[in-house]
PDB file of N, CA and C in Angstrom:
ATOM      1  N   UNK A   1      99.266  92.276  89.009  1.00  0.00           N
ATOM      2  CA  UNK A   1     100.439  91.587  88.522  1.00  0.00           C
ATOM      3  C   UNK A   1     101.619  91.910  89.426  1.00  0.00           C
ATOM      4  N   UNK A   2     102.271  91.080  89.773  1.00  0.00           N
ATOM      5  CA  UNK A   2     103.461  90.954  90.730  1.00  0.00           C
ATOM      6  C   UNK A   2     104.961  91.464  90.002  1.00  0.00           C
ATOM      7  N   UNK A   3     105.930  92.229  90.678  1.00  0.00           N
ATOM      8  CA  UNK A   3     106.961  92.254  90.141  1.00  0.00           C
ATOM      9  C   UNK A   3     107.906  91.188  89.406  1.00  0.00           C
ATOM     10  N   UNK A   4     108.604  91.680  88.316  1.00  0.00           N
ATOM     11  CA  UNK A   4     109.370  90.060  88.337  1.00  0.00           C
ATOM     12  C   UNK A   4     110.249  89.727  88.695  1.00  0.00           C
ATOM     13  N   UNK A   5     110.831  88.945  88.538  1.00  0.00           N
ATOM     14  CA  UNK A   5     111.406  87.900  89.363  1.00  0.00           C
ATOM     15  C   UNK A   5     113.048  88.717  89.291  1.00  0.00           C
ATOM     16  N   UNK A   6     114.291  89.226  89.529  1.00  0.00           N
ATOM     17  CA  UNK A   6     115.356  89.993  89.449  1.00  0.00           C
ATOM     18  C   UNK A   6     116.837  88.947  89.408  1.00  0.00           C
ATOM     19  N   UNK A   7     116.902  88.679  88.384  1.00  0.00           N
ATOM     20  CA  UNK A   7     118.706  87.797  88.901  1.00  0.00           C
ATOM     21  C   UNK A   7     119.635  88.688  88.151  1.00  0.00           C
ATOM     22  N   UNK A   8     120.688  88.458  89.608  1.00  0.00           N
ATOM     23  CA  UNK A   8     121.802  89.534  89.121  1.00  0.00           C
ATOM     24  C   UNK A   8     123.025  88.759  89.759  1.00  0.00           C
ATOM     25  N   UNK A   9     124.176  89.103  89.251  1.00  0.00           N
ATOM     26  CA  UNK A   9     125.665  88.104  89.508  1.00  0.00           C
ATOM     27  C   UNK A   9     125.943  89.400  90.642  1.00  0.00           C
ATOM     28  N   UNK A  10     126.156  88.317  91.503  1.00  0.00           N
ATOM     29  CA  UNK A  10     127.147  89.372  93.308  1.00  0.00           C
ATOM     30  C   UNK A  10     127.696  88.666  93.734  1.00  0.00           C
ATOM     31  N   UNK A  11     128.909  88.681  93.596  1.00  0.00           N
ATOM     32  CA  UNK A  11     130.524  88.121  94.309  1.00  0.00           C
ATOM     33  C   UNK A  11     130.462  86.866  93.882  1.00  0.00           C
ATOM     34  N   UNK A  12     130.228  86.314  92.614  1.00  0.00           N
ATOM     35  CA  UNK A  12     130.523  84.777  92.271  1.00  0.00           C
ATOM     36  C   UNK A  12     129.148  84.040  92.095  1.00  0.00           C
ATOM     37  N   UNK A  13     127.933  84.951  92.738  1.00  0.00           N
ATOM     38  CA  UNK A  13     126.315  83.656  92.739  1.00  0.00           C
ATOM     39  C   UNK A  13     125.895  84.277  92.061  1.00  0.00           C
ATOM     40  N   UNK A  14     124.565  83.626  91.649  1.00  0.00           N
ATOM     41  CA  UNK A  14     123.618  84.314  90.946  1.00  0.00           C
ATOM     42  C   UNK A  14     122.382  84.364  91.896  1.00  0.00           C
ATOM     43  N   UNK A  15     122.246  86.046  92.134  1.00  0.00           N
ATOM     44  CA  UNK A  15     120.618  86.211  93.173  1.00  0.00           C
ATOM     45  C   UNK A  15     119.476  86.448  92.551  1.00  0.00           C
ATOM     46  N   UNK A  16     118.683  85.937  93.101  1.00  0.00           N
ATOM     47  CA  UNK A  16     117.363  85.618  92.475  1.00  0.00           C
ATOM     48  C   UNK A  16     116.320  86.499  93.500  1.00  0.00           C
ATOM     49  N   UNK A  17     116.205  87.001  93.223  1.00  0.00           N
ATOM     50  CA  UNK A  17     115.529  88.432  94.140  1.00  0.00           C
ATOM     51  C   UNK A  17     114.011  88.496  93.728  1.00  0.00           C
ATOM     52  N   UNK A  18     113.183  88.274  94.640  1.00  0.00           N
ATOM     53  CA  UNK A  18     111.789  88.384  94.186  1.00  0.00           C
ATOM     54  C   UNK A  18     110.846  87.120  94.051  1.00  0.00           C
ATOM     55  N   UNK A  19     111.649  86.023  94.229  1.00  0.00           N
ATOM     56  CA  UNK A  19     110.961  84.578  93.822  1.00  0.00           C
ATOM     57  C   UNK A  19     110.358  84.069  95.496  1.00  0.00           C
ATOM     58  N   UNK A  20     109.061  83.874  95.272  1.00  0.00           N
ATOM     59  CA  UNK A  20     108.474  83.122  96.661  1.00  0.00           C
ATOM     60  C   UNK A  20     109.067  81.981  97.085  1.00  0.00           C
ATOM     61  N   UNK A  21     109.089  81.848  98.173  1.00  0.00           N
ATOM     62  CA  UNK A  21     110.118  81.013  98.557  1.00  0.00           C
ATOM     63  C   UNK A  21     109.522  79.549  98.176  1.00  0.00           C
ATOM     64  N   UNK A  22     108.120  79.159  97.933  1.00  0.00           N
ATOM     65  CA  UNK A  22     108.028  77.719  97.836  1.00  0.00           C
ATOM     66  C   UNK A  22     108.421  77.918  96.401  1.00  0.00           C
ATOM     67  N   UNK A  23     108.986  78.785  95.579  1.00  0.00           N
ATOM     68  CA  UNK A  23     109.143  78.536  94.409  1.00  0.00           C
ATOM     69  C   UNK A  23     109.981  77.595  94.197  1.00  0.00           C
ATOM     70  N   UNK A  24     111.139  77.849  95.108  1.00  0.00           N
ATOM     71  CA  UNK A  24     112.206  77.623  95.348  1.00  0.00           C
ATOM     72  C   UNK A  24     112.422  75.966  94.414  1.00  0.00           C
ATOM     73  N   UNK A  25     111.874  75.286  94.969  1.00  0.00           N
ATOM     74  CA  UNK A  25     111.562  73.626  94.552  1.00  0.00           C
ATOM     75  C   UNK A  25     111.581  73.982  93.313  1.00  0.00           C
ATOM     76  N   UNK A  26     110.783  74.371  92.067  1.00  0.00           N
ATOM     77  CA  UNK A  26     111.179  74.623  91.014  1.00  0.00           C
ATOM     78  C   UNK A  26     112.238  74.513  90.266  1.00  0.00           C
ATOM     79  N   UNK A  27     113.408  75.184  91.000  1.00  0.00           N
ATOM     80  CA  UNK A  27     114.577  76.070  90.202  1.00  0.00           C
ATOM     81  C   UNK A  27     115.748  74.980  90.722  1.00  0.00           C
ATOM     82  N   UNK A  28     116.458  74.385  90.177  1.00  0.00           N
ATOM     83  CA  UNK A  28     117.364  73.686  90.916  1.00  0.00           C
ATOM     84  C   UNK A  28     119.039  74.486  91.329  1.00  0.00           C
ATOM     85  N   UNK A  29     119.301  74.371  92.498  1.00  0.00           N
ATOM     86  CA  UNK A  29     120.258  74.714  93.223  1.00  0.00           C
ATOM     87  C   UNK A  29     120.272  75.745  93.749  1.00  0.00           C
ATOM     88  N   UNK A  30     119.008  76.065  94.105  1.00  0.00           N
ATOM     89  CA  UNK A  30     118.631  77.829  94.589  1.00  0.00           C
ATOM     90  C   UNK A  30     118.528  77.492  96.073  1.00  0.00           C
ATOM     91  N   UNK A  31     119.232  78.305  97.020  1.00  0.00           N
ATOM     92  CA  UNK A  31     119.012  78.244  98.501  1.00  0.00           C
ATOM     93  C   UNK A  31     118.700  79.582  98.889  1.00  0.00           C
ATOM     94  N   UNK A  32     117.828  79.620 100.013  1.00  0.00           N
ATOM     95  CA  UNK A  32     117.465  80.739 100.600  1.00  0.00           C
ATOM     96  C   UNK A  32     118.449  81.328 101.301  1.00  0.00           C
ATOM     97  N   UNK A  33     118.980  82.671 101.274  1.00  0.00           N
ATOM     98  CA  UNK A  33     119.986  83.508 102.068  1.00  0.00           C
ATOM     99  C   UNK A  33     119.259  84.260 103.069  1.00  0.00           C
ATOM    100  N   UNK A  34     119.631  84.371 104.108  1.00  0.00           N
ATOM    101  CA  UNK A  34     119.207  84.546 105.497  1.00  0.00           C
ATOM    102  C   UNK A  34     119.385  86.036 105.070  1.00  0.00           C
ATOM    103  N   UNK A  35     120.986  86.025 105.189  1.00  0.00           N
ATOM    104  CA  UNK A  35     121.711  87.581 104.780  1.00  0.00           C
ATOM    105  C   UNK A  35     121.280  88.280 104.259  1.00  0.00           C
ATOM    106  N   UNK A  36     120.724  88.119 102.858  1.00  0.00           N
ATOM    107  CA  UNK A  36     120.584  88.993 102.144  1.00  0.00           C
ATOM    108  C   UNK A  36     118.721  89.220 101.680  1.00  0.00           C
ATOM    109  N   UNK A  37     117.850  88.219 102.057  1.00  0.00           N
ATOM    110  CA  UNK A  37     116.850  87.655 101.946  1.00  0.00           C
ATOM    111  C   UNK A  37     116.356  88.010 100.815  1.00  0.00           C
ATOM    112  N   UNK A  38     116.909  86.808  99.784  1.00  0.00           N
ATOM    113  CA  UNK A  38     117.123  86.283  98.412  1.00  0.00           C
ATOM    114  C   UNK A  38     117.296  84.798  98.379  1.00  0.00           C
ATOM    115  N   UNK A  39     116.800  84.672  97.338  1.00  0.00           N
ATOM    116  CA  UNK A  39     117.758  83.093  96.412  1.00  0.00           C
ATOM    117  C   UNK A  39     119.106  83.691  96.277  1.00  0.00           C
ATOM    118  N   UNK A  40     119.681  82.490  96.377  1.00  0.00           N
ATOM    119  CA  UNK A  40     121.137  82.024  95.913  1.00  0.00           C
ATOM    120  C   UNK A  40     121.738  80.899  95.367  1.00  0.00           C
ATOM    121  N   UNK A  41     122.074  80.732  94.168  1.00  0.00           N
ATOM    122  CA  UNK A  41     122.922  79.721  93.331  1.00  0.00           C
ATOM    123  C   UNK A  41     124.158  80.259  93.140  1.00  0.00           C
ATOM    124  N   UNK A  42     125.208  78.937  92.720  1.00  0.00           N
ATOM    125  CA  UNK A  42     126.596  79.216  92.212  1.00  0.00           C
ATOM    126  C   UNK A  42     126.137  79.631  90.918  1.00  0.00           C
ATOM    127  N   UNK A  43     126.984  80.695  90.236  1.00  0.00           N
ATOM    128  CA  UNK A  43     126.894  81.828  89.160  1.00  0.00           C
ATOM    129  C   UNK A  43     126.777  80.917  88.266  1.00  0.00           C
ATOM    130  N   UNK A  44     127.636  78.658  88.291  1.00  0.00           N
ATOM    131  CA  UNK A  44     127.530  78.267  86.816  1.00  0.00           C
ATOM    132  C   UNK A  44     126.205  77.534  86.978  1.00  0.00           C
ATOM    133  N   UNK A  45     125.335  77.677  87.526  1.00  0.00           N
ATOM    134  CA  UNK A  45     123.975  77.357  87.367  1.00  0.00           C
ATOM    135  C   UNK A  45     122.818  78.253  86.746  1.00  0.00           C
ATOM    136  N   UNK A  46     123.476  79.372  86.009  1.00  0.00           N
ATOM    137  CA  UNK A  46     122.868  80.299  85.979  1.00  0.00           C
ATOM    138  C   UNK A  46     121.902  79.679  84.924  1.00  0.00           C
ATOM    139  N   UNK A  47     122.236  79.264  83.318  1.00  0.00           N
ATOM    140  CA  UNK A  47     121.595  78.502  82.560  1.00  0.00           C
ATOM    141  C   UNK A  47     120.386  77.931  83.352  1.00  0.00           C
ATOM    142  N   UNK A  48     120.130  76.519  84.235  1.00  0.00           N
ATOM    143  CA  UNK A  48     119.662  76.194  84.904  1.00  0.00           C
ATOM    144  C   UNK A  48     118.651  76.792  85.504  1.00  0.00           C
ATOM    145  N   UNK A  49     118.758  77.890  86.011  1.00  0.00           N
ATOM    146  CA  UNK A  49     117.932  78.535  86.513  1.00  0.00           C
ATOM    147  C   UNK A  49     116.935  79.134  85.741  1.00  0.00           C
ATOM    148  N   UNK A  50     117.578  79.918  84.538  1.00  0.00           N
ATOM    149  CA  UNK A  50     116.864  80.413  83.554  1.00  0.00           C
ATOM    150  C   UNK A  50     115.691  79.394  82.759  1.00  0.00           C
ATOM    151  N   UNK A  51     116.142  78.434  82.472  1.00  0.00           N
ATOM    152  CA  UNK A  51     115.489  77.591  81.967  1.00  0.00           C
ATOM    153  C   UNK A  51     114.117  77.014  82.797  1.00  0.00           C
ATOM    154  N   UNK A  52     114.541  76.755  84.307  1.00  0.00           N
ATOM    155  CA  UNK A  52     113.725  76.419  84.918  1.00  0.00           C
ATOM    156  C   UNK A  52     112.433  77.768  85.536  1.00  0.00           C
ATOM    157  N   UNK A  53     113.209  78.848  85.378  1.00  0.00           N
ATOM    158  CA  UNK A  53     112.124  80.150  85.448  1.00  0.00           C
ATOM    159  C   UNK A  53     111.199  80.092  84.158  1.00  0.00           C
ATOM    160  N   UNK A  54     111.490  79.872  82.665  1.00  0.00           N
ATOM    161  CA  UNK A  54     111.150  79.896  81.436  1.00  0.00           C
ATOM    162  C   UNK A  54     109.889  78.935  82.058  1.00  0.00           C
ATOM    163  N   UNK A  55     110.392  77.485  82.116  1.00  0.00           N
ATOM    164  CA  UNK A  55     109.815  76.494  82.297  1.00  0.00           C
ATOM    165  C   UNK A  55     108.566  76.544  83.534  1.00  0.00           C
ATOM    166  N   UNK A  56     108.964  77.195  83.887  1.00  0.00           N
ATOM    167  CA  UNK A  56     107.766  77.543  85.316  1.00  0.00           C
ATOM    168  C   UNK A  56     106.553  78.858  84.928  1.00  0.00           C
ATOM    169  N   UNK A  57     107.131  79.515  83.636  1.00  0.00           N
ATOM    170  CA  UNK A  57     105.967  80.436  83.187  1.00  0.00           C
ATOM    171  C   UNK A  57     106.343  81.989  84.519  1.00  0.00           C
ATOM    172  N   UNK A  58     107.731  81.998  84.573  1.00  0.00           N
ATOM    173  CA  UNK A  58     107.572  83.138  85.416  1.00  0.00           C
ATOM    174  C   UNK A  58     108.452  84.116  84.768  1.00  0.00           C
ATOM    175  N   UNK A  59     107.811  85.265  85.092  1.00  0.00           N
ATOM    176  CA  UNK A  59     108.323  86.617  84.333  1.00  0.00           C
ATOM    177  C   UNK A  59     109.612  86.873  85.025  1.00  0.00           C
ATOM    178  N   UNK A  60     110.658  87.451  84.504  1.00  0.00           N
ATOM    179  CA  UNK A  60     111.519  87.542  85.064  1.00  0.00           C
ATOM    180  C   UNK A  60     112.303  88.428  84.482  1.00  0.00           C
ATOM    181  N   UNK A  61     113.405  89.425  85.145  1.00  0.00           N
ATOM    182  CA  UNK A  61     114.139  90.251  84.999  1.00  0.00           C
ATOM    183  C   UNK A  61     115.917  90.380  84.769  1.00  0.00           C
ATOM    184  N   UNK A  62     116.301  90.025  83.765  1.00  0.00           N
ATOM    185  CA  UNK A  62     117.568  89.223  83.785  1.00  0.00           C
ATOM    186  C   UNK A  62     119.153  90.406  83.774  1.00  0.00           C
ATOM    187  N   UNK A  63     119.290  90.596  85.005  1.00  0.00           N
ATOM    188  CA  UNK A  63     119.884  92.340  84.969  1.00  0.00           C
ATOM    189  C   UNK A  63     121.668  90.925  84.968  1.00  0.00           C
ATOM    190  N   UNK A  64     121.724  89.722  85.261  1.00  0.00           N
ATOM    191  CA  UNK A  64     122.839  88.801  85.237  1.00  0.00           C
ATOM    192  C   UNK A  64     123.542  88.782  83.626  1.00  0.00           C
ATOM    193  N   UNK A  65     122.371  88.990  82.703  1.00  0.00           N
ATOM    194  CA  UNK A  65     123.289  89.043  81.507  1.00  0.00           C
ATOM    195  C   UNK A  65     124.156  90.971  80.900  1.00  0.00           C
ATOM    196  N   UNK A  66     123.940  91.813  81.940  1.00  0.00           N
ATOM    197  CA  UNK A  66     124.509  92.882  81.524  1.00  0.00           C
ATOM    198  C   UNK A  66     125.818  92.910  82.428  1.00  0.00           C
ATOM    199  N   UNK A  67     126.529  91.733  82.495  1.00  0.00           N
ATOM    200  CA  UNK A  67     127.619  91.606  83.469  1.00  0.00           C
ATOM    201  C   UNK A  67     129.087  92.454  82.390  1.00  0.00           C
ATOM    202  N   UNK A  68     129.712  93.321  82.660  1.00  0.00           N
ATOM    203  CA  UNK A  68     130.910  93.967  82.052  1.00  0.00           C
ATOM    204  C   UNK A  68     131.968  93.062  82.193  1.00  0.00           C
ATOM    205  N   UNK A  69     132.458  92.833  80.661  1.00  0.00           N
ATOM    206  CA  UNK A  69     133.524  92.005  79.875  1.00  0.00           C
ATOM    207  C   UNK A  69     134.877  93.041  80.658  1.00  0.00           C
ATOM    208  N   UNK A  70     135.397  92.172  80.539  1.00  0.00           N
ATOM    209  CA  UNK A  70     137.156  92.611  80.923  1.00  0.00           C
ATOM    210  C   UNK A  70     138.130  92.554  79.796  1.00  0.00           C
TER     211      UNK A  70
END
């Protein structure tokens, strides 16, 4: 069994750490980062993403919803 899948909020996106890259097609608005070699979406796609991970049957690690309130 493979690790799962990691999204976490960094500087405004939401990274998706761990997802194979042909996953990619799946998840809508996810681009590959060279930089950081991760997925990357804008942070208000986050819904979106989730849904489409749910929807794809992939395990996943959601460290984006322990983001600290101000």
């Amino acid at each position: 069994m493979s690790d799962p899948v990691r999204l976490s909020f960094v500087a405004g996106t939401l990274e998706v750490r761990d997802l194979a890259p042909a996953a990619s097609e799946l998840v809508p608005g996810l681009a590959w980062d060279e930089r950081t070699g991760c997925h990357r979406a804008p942070a208000f796609r986050y819904a979106e993403v989730v849904l489409a991970l749910r929807k794809a049957g992939v395990v996943y690690d959601d460290q984006a919803r322990r983001y600290e309130e101000l």
